[in-house]
Every structure is written in C-alpha cells, then in structure tokens.
Protein backbone atom coordinates (compact mmCIF):
# COMPACT_ATOMS: atom_id res chain seq x y z
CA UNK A 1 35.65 -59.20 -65.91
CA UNK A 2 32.35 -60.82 -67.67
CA UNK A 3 35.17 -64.29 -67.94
CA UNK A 4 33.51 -64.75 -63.99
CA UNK A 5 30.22 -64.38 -65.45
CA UNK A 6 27.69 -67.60 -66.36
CA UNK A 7 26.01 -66.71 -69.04
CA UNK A 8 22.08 -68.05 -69.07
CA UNK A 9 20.43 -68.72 -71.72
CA UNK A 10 17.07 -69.36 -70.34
CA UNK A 11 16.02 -69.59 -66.66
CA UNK A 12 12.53 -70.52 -64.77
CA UNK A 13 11.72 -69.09 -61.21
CA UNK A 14 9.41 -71.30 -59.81
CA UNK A 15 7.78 -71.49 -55.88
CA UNK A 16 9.44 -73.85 -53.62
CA UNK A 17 8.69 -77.29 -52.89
CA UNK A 18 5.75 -77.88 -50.87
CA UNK A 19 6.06 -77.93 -47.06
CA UNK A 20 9.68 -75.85 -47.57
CA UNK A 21 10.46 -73.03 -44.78
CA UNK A 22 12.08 -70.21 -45.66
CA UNK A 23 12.65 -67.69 -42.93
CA UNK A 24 12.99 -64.19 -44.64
CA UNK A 25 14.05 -60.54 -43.34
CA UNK A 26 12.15 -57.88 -44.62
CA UNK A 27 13.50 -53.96 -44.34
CA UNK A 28 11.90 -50.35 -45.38
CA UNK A 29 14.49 -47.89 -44.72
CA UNK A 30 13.18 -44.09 -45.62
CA UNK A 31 16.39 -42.16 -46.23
CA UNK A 32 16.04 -38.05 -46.10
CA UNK A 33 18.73 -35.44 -46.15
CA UNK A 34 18.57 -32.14 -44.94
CA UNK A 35 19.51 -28.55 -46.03
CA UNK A 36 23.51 -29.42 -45.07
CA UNK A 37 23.05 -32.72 -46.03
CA UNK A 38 22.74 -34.68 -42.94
CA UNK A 39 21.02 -37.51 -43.54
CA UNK A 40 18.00 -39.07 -41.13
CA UNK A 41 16.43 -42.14 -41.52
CA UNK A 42 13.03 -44.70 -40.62
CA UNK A 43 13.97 -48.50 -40.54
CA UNK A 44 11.06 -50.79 -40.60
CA UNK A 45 12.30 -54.78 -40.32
CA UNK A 46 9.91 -57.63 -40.20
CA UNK A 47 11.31 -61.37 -39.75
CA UNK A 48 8.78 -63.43 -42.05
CA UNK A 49 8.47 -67.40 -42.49
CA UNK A 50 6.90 -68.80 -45.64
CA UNK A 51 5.55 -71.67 -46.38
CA UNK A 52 4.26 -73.25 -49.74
CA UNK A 53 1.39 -75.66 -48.15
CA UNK A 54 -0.84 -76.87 -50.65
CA UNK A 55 -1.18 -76.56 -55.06
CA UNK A 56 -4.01 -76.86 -56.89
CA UNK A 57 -5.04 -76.31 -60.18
CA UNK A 58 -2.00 -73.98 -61.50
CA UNK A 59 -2.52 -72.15 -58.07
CA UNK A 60 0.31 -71.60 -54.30
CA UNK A 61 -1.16 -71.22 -50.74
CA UNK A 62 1.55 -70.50 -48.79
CA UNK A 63 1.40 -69.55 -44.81
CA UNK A 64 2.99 -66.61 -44.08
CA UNK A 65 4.35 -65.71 -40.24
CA UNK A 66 5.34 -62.40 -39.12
CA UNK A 67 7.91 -63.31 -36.19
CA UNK A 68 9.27 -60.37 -35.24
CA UNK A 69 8.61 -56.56 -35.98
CA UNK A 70 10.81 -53.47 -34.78
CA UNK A 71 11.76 -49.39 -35.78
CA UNK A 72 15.24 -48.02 -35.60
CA UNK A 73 15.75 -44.25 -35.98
CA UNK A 74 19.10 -41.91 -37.21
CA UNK A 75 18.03 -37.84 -36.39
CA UNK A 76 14.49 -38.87 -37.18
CA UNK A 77 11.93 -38.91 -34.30
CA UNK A 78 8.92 -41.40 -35.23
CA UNK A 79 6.32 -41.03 -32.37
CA UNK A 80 3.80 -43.17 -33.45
CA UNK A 81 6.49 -45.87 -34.28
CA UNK A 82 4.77 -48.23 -31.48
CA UNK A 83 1.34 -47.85 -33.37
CA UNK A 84 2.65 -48.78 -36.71
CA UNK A 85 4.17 -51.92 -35.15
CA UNK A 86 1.48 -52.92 -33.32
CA UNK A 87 -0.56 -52.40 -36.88
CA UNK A 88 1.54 -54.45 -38.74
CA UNK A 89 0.85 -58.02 -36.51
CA UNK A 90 -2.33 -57.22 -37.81
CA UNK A 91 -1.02 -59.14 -40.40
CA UNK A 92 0.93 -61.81 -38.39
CA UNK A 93 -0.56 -65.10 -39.69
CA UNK A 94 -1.46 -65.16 -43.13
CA UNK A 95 -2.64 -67.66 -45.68
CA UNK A 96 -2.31 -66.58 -49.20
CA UNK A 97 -2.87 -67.82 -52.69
CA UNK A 98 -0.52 -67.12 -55.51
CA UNK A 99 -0.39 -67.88 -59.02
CA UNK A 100 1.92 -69.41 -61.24
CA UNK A 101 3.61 -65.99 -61.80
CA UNK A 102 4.13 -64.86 -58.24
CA UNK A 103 1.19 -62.57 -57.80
CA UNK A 104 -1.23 -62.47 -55.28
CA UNK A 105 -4.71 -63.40 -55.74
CA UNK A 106 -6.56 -64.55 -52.77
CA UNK A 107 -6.40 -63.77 -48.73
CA UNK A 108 -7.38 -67.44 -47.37
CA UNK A 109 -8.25 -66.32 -44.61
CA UNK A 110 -9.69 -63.04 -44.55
CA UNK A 111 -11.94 -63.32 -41.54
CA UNK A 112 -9.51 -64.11 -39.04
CA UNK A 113 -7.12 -61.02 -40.72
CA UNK A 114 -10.64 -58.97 -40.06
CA UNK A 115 -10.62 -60.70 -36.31
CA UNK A 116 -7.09 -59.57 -35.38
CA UNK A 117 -7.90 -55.75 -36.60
CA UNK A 118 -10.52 -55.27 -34.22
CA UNK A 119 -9.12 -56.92 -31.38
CA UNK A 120 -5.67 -54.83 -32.07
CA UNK A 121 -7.57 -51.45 -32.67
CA UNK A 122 -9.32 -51.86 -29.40
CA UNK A 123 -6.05 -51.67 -27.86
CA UNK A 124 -4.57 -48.65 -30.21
CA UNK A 125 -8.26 -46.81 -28.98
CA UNK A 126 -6.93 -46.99 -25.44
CA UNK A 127 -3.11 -45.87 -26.08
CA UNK A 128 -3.72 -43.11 -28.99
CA UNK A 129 -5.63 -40.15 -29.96
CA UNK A 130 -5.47 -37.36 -31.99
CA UNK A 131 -5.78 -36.67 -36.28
CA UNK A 132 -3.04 -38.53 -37.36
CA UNK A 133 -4.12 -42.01 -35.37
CA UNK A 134 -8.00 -41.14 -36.68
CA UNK A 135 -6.70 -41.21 -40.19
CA UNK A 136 -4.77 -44.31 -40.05
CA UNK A 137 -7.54 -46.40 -38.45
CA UNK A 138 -10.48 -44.98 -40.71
CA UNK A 139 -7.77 -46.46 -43.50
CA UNK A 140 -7.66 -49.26 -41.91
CA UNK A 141 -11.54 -49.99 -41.44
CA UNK A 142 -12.38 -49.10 -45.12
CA UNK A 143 -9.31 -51.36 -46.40
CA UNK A 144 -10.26 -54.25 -43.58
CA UNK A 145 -13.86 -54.28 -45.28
CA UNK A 146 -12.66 -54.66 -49.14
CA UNK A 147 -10.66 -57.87 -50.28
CA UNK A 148 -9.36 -56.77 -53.04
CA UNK A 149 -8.05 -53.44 -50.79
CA UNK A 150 -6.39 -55.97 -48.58
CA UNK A 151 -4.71 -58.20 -51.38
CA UNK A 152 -3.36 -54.87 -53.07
CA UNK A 153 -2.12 -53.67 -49.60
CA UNK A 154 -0.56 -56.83 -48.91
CA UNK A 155 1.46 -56.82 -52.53
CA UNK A 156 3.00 -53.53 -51.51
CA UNK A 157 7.19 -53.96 -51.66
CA UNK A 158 6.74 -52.52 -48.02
CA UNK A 159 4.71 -55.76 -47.10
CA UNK A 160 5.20 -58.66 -49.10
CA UNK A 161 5.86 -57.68 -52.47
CA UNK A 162 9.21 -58.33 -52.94
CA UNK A 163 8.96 -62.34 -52.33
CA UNK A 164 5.21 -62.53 -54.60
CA UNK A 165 6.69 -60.18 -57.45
CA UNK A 166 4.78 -61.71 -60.13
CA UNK A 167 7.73 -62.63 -62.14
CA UNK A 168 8.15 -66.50 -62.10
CA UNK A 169 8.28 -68.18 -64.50
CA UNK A 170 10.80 -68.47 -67.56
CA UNK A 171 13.04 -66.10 -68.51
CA UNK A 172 15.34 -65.65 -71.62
CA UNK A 173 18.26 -63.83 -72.03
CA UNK A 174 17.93 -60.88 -74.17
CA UNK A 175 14.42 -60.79 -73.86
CA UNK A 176 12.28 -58.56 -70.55
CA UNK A 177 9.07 -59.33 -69.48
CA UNK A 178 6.83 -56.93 -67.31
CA UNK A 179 4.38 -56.66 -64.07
CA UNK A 180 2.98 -53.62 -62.39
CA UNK A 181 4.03 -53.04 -58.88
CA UNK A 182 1.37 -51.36 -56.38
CA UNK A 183 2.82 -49.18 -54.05
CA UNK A 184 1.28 -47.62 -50.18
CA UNK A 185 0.95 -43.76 -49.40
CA UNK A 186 4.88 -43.44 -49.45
CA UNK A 187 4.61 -43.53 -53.25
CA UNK A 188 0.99 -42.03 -53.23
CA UNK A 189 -0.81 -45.26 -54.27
CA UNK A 190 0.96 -45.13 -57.80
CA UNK A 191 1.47 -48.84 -60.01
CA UNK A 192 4.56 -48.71 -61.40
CA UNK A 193 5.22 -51.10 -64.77
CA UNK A 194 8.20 -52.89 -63.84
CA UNK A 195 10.45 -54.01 -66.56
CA UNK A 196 12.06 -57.68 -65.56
CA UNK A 197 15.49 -59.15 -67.40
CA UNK A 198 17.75 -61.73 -66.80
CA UNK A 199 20.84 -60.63 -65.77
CA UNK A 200 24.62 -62.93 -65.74
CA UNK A 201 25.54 -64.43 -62.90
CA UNK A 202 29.12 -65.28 -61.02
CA UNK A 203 27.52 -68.82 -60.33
CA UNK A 204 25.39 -71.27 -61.86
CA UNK A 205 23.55 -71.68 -58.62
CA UNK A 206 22.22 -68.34 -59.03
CA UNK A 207 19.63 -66.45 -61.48
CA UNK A 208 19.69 -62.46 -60.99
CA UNK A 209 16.44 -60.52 -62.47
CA UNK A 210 17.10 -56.90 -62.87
CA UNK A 211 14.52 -54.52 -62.40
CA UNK A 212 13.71 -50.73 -63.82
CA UNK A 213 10.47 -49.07 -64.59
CA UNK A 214 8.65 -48.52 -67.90
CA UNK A 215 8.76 -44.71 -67.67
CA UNK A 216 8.89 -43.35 -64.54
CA UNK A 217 5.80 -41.52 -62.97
CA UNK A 218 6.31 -38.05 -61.84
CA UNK A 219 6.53 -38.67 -58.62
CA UNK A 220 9.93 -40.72 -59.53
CA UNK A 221 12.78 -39.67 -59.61
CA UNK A 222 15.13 -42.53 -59.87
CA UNK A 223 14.12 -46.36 -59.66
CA UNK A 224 16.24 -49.73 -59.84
CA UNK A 225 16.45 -53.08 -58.08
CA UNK A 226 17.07 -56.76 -58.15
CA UNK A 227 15.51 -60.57 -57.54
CA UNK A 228 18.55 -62.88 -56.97
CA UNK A 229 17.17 -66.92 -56.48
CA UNK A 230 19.85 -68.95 -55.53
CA UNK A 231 19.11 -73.12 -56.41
CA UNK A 232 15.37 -71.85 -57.24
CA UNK A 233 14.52 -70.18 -54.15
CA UNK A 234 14.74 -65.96 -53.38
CA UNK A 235 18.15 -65.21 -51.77
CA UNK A 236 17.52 -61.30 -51.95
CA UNK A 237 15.83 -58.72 -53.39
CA UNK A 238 16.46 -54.65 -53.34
CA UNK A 239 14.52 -51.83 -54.71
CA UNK A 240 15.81 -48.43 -54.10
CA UNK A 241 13.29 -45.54 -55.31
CA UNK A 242 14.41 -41.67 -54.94
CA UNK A 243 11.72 -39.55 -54.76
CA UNK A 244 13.59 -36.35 -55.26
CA UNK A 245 17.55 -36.00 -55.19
CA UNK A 246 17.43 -35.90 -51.19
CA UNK A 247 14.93 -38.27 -50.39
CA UNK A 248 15.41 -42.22 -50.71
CA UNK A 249 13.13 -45.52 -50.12
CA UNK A 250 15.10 -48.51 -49.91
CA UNK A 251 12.92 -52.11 -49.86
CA UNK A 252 14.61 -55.13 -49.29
CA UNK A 253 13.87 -58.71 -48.44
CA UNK A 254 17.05 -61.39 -47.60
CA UNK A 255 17.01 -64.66 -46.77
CA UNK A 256 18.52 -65.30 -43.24
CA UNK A 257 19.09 -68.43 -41.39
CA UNK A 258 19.73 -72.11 -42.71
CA UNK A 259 19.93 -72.21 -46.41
CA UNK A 260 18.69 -75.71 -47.00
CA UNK A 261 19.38 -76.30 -50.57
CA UNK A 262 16.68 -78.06 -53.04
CA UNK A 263 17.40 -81.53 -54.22
C-alpha cells in the first residue's frame, strides 16, 4: 500500500565524507537458457573498498581497492576464467577523480595501472596461448596506452559503474534527469542514455533512483535497474539487461559489512 511509502519531494546524492570506507560487493552474472530452457550461467564478484580522500575545486579522488576477485559457474564451462581474474587485479589499486555528478574523469594514477599490466601479462604470456588470449591482450595494450580508453573501461557497470553513475546530485520528484552509460564487448561497446527518477521510499533513511533507457538500442531487448542510498551513501544498485528473450546480464553492486551511518 503507497500509506508505507515516504513521499520525497526533493533529494541530493552526494559522495561521502572524506576519509569514509565503504567496503562494496560487486557481481556480473551472464544468465543464458538453452533450447529446453535450462538455464547456465557466468558469475563474476569483486569485493571493492572506496575511499573519498581528498576535494578540490568541485572535484572527488577516491582510492579504490579490489580485495578479492572469483568465477562461479551453473552448466557453463569458462576456461579462461583464471585469465580474466588475473586481468582484473590489473586494476587492484586505483585512484580516481570524480565530479560533482558521479562520473569519472581522471585515472590518478595511470602509470602505476600501466606498471601492473605488464608485470601481470608477463605472467598470462607464460600460462596462455592461442586466438582468444591474443585478442584479449592486444585489447588490453591498445586500451593500456589511451587514457581516455581506460577511464571509459573503468565506467563500465561491469567495473565500477554502478557506484560513479553520474547521477548525484539533486533530484525532484516528478521530474528525470539523464546520463549515458558506456558499456564493454558484452553489450558491443554501445552508450546507453539512461533515464534517472526519484522513486518513494518505505523509509526516510532511504532515496531510491529508478533507472530505464531513453529508447533502447537494437541490441536491447529489455533494460531496468535501481540506485538505493541509504543516509547518503549507495546501499545497492541492480541493472538487469536482456539481450534477447533467453539471454540475461545482471550488474549489481551492494554494500556489505559495517554500515557506519553519517552524522
């Protein structure tokens, strides 16, 4: 019944405080059924720490920590699931500035991101061969040479999208607000123009944004999801994307651990 509802009138996401923690899980799940509808599956999780270090002039740098990194499998085989992972501490200490809407817009420190490719592609040289490997490391030496590659990489849902969505800031009820969404090679390097409104809420601790797409590219076939901040900070966020009736990505980011709440 809508009586449980709060009903906002206006609402601002901002970053948290400086020198806050927030540990954060991060999941890509590729959902695929087959010709008798059995469904198979890809689960990518990543635990993530931020931290919002320094502000200046309108501008976040916030260190980001990949902790932990691991694949789970249902009737899907994934044999290069070791070389993804090892790929993705590539990224594993980050320093990146934000503006005041949530979007990325500089890699602090590039060179040492540069430094940890080639020491961890020496290592995939020794463990993997063949076409597929080839392709993803010539992707990853023209992308590891380009900033801007990098940054757009890096605001992927399947990386860190989901936490800098590029929609802080206020938000009215009845009104939307947009921001256009890069996506990897599982939506074929599309943008997507993401329509953002303020949804009600059971709680007054809580501000839900509901996402949907400003027309759909072709290769969409259905697209929703959510930002939910509880006392200004990201409790969750979902996207699910179908790519045909029988093929599903679900992105999703939650806040786990101690939820230290914001004076």
């Amino acid at each position: 019944m809508m009586d449980n509802y709060v009903g906002f009138e206006k609402a601002n996401i901002a970053p948290v405080p400086l020198d806050y923690k927030q540990l954060l899980l991060f999941t890509t799940c590729s959902e695929e059924k087959d010709e008798i509808g059995r469904m198979s599956s890809v689960t990518f999780e990543r635990e993530v720490e931020y931290n919002n270090v320094q502000e200046a002039d309108g501008l976040y740098l916030f260190q980001v920590f990949l902790f932990e990194a691991s694949y789970s499998f249902i009737r899907a085989a994934e044999p290069y699931d070791t070389m993804f992972k090892k790929m993705a501490y590539v990224f594993d200490e980050l320093m990146l500035w934000a503006d005041g809407h949530g979007t990325l817009t500089t890699i602090h420190n590039l060179p040492f991101v540069q430094y940890r490719w080639e020491n961890i592609r020496e290592q995939l040289m020794l463990d993997f061969e063949g076409e597929f490997f080839e392709w993803h490391v010539a992707f990853m030496d023209d992308m590891m040479t380009d900033h801007d590659k990098v940054l757009r990489y890096l605001s992927t849902p399947s990386m860190y999208g989901l936490y800098f969505n590029g929609c802080w800031g206020n938000h009215k009820s009845g009104e939307s607000s947009s921001c256009n969404v890069p996506y990897g090679h599982e939506l074929q390097n599309i943008t997507v123009s993401e329509k953002i409104e303020l949804e009600p809420s059971k709680s007054n601790r809580l501000v839900q944004l509901g996402v949907s797409a400003n027309g759909k590219p072709d290769v969409i076939y259905g697209y929703k999801g959510s930002y939910t901040y509880l006392d200004g900070i990201l409790d969750h966020a979902n996207k699910e994307i179908s790519l045909n009736p029988n093929k599903t990505i679900k992105y999703s980011a939650q806040w786990v651990g101690l939820k230290s709440i914001i004076p």
